[in-house]
Protein backbone atom coordinates (compact mmCIF):
# COMPACT_ATOMS: atom_id res chain seq x y z
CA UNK A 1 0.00 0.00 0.00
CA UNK A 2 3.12 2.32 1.05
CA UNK A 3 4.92 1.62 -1.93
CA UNK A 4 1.17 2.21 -4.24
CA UNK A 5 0.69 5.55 -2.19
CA UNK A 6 4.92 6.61 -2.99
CA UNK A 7 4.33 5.68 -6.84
CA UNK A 8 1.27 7.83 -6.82
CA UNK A 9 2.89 11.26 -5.58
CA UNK A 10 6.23 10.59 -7.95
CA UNK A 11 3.81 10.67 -10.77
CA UNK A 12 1.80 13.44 -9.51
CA UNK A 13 5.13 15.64 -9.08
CA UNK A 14 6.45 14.17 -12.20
CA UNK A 15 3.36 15.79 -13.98
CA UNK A 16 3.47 19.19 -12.36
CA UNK A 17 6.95 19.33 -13.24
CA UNK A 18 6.06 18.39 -17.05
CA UNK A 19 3.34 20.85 -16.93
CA UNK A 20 5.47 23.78 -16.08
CA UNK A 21 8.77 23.04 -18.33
CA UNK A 22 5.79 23.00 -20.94
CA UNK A 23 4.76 26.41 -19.98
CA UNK A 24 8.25 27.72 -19.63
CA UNK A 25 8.94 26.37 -23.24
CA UNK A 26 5.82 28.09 -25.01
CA UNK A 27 6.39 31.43 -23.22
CA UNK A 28 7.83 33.85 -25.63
CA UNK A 29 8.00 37.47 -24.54
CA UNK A 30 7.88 39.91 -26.79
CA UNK A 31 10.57 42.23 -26.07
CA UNK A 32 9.48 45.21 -28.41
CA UNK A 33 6.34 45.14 -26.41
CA UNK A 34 8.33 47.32 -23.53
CA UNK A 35 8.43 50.85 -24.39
CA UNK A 36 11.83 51.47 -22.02
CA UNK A 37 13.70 48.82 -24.46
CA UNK A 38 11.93 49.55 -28.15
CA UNK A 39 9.81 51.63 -29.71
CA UNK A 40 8.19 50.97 -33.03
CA UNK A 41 8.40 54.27 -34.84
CA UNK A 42 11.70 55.33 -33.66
CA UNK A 43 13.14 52.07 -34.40
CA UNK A 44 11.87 51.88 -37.87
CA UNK A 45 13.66 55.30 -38.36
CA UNK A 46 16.91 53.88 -36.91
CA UNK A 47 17.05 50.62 -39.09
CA UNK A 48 16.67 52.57 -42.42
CA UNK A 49 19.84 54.90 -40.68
CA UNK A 50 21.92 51.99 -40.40
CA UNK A 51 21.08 50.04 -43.44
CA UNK A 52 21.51 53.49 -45.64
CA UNK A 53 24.64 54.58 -44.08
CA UNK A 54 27.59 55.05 -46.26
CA UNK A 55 29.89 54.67 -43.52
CA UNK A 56 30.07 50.62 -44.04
CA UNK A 57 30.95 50.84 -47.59
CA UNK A 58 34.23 52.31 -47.34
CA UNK A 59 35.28 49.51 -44.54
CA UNK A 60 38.18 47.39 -44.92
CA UNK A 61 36.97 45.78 -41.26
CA UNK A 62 34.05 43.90 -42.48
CA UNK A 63 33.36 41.26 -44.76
CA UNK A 64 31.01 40.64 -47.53
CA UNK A 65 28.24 38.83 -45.31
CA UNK A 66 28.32 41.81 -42.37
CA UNK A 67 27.62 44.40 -44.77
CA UNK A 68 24.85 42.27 -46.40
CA UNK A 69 22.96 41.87 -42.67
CA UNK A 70 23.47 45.90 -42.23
CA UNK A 71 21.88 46.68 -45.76
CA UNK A 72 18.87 44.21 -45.19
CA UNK A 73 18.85 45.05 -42.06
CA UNK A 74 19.00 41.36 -40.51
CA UNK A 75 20.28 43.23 -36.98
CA UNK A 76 18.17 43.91 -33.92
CA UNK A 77 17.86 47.21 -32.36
CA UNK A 78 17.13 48.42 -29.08
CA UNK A 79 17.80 51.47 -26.54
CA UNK A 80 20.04 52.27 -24.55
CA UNK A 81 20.88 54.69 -21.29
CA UNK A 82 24.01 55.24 -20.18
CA UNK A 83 25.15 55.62 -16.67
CA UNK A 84 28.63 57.30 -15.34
CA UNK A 85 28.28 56.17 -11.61
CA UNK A 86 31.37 57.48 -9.21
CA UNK A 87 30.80 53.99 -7.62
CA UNK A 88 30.27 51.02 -9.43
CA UNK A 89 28.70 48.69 -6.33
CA UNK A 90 27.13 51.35 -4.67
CA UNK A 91 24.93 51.70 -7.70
CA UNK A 92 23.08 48.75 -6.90
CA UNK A 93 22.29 48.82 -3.60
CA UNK A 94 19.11 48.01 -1.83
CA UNK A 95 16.77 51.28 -1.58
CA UNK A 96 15.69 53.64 -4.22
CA UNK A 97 14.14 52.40 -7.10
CA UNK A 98 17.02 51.76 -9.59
CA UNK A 99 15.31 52.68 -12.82
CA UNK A 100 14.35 56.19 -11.14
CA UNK A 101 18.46 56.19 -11.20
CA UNK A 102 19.07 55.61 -14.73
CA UNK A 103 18.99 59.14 -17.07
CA UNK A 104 16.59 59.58 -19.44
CA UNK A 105 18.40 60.41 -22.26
CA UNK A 106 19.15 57.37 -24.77
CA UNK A 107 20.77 56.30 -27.70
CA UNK A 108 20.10 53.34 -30.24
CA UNK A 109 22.44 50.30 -30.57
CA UNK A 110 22.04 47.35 -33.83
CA UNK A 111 23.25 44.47 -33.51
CA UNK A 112 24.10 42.25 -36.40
CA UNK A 113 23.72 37.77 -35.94
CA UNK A 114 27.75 38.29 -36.45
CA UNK A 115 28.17 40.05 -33.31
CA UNK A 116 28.65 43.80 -35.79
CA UNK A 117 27.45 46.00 -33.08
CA UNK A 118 26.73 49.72 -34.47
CA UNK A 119 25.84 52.89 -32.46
CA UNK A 120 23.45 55.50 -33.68
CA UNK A 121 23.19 58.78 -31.69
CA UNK A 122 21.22 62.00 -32.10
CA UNK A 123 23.78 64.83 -33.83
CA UNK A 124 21.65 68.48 -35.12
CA UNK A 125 17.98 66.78 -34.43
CA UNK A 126 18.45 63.55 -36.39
CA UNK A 127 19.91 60.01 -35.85
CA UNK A 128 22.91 59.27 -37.03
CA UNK A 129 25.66 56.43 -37.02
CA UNK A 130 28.30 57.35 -35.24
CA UNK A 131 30.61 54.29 -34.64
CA UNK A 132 30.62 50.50 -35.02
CA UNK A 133 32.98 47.52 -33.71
CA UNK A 134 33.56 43.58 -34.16
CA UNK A 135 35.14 41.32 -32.20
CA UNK A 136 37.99 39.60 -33.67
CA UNK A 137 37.17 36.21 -33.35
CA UNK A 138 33.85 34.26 -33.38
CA UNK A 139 34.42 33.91 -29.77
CA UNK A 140 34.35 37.32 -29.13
CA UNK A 141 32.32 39.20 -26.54
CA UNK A 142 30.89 42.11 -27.83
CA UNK A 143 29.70 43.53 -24.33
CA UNK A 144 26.17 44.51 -25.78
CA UNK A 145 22.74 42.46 -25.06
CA UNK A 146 22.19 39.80 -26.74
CA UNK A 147 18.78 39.36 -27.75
CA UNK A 148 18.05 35.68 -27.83
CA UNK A 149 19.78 35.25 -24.57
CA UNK A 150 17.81 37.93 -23.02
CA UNK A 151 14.65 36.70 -24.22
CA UNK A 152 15.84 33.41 -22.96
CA UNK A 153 16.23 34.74 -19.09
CA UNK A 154 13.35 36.99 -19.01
CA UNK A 155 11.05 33.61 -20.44
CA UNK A 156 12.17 31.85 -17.21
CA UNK A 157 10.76 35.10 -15.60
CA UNK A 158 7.00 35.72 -14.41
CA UNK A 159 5.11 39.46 -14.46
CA UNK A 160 7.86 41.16 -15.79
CA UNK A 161 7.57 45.01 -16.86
CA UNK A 162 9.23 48.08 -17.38
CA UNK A 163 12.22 46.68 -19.14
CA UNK A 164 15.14 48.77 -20.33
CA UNK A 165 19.07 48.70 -20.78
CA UNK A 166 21.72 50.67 -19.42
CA UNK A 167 25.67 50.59 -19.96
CA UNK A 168 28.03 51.21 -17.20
CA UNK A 169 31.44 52.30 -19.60
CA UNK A 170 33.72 51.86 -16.48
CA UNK A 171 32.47 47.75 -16.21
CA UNK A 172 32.51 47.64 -20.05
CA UNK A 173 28.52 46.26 -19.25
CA UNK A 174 25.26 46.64 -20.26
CA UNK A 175 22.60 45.83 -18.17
CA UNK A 176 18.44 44.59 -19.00
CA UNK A 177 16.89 45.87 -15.83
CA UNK A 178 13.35 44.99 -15.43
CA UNK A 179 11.00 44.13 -12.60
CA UNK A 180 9.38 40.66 -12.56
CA UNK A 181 6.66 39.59 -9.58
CA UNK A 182 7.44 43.21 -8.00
CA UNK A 183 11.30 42.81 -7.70
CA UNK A 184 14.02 44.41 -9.60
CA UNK A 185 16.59 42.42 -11.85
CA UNK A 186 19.48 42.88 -13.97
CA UNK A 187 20.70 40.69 -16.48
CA UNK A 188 24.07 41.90 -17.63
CA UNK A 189 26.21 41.14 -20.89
CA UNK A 190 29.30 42.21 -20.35
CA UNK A 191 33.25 42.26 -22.61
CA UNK A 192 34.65 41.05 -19.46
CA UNK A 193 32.82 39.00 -17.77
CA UNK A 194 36.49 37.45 -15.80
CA UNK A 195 37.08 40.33 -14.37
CA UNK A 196 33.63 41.28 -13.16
CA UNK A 197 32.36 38.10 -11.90
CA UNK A 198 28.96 38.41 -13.56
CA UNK A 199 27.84 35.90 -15.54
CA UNK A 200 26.36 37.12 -18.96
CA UNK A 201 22.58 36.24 -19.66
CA UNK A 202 21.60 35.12 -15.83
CA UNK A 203 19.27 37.15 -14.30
CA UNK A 204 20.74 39.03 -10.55
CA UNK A 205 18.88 40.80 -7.87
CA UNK A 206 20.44 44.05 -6.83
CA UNK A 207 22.61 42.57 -3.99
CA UNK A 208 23.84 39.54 -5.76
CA UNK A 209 25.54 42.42 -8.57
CA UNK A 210 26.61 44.20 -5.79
CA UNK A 211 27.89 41.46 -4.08
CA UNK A 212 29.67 39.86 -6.77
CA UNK A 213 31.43 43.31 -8.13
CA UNK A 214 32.79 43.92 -4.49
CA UNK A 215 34.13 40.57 -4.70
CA UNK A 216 35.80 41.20 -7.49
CA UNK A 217 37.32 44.57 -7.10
CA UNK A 218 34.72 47.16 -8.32
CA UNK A 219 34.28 49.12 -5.86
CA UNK A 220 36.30 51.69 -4.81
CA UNK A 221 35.69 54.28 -7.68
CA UNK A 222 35.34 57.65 -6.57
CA UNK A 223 35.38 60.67 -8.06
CA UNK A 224 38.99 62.52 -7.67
CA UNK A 225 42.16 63.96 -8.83
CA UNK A 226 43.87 61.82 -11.10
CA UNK A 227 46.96 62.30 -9.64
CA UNK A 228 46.29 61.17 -6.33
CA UNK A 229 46.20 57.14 -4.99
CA UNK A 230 47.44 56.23 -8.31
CA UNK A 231 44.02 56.27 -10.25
CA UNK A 232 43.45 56.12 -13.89
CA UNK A 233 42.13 59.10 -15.66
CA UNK A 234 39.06 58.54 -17.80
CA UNK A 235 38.47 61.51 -19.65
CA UNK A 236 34.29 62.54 -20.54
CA UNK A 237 30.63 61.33 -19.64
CA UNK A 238 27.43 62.09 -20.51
CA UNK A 239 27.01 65.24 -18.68
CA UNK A 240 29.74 66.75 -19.01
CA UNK A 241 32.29 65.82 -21.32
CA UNK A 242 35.15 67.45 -19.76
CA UNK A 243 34.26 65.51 -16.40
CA UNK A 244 37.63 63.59 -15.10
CA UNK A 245 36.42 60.06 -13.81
CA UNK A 246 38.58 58.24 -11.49
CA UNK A 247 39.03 54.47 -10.64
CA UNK A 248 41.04 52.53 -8.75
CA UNK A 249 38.54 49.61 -8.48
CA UNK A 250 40.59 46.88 -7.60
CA UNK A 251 43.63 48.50 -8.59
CA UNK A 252 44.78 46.82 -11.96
CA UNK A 253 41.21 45.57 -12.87
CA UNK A 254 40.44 48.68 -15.22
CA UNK A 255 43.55 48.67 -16.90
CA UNK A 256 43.31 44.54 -17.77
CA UNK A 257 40.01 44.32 -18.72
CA UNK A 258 40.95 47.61 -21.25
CA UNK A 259 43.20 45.91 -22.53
CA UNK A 260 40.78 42.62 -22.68
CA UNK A 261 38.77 44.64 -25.29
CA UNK A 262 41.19 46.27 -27.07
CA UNK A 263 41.82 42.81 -28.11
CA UNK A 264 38.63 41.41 -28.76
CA UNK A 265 37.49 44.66 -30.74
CA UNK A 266 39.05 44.63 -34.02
CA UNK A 267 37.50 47.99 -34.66
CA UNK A 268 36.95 50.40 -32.20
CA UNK A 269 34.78 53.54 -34.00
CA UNK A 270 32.62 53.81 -31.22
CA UNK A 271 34.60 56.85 -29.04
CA UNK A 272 31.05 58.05 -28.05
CA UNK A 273 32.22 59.70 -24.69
CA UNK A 274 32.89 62.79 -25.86
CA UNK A 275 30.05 62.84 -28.06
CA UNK A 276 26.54 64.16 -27.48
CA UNK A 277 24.42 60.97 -26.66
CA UNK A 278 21.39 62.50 -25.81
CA UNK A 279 17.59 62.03 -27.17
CA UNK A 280 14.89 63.06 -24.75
CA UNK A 281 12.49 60.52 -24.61
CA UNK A 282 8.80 61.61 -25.24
């Protein structure tokens, strides 16, 4: 009878178990649906941008097959907010909402199947392509979102809203923040993801990315004279593009995982921090 009764409830979980993988599997959120990540007018007006630009045809960087996914514009695109914090960690921890952090200026990223990621920016009231990169190998990391993976996490995800990206240039990451089941999350893609700890693609709560970039050196950033405690100088932000940023984060951290992408990005077009990458959003 024991043994009858046991059989019984390993079937019943067995079934439950079925049942939800099943619903996991069919969920497939629709990521232009959230106005903080995509917007359908706008990003009709930044594909034709891209795919017209004349900037691609005079590259000696790409090949044959990126420049046909740019002109048939077989690239994703999405928005973007970028965030100069004078403390990495501190950024994420527990209190204010974190999206009532992030500016609301924006610019527009595409990003091609081959990992071509472009940047298109607002310059005298109209978008425009300002830079582009490619890793060097297949392998590469470009440090942007990756769509399918994203999609991936935030299907695993229940009630989730208000979804939007941000980049953090001193982590060389982007994050997807969104809120799912009335808690905030942040799913990061980062170009070094070795010397940040965080795992591209897997969804975080606020203290786990604070948490794991402590652990790994990130934070004790301030804002500071160069000269002093032997920081490095990043020159320009969003605000104010003759702003000084200091680091020491970990001490050589920076420096390495600079050089990380200097390596992985065959083409580096994309010197946006001195640029104007602004685009009030309506």
């Amino acid at each position: 009878m024991k043994k009858k009764m046991f059989t019984m409830l390993l079937c019943t979980v067995l079934l439950i178990n079925s049942i939800s993988g099943a619903c996991a599997a069919e969920r497939d959120t629709d990521l232009t649906a959230f106005e903080g990540f995509y917007d359908e007018k706008e990003a009709e007006e930044i594909m034709a941008v891209v795919s017209q630009s004349t900037m691609f045809d005079r590259s000696s960087d790409l090949g044959t097959k990126d420049i046909e996914q740019i002109k048939t514009r077989d690239f994703s695109v999405y928005k973007v907010h970028r965030v100069m914090s004078a403390d990495t960690a501190a950024m994420f921890r527990e209190g204010a909402n974190l999206s009532g952090m992030i500016p609301e200026d924006y610019y527009w990223k595409a990003v091609t199947p081959a990992n071509v990621f472009i940047t298109v920016m607002e310059e005298k009231g109209s978008w425009t392509v300002v830079g582009y990169g490619k890793p060097s190998s297949p392998d590469g990391i470009p440090g942007c979102v990756r769509i399918e993976s994203l999609k991936t996490a935030i299907d695993q995800m229940d009630d989730v809203s208000d979804l939007m990206v941000f980049e953090m240039p001193l982590i060389f990451t982007e994050f997807a923040l969104l809120h799912a089941s009335g808690a905030e999350y942040l799913i990061p893609f980062g170009g070094c993801p070795d010397l940040t700890g965080l795992k591209n693609g897997k969804a975080y709560s606020r203290e786990e990315v604070r948490t794991t970039l402590l652990a790994n050196g990130w934070g004790n950033e301030i804002m500071n004279d160069p000269r002093e405690n032997g920081g490095i100088l990043l020159s320009g932000n969003d605000t104010n593009p003759d702003a000084e940023v200091q680091s020491r984060a970990g001490g050589l951290l920076i420096p390495l995982c600079a050089a990380a992408v200097g390596a992985a990005i065959l083409t580096a077009y994309t010197v946006i921090s001195q640029r104007k990458t602004k685009r009030q959003k309506v």
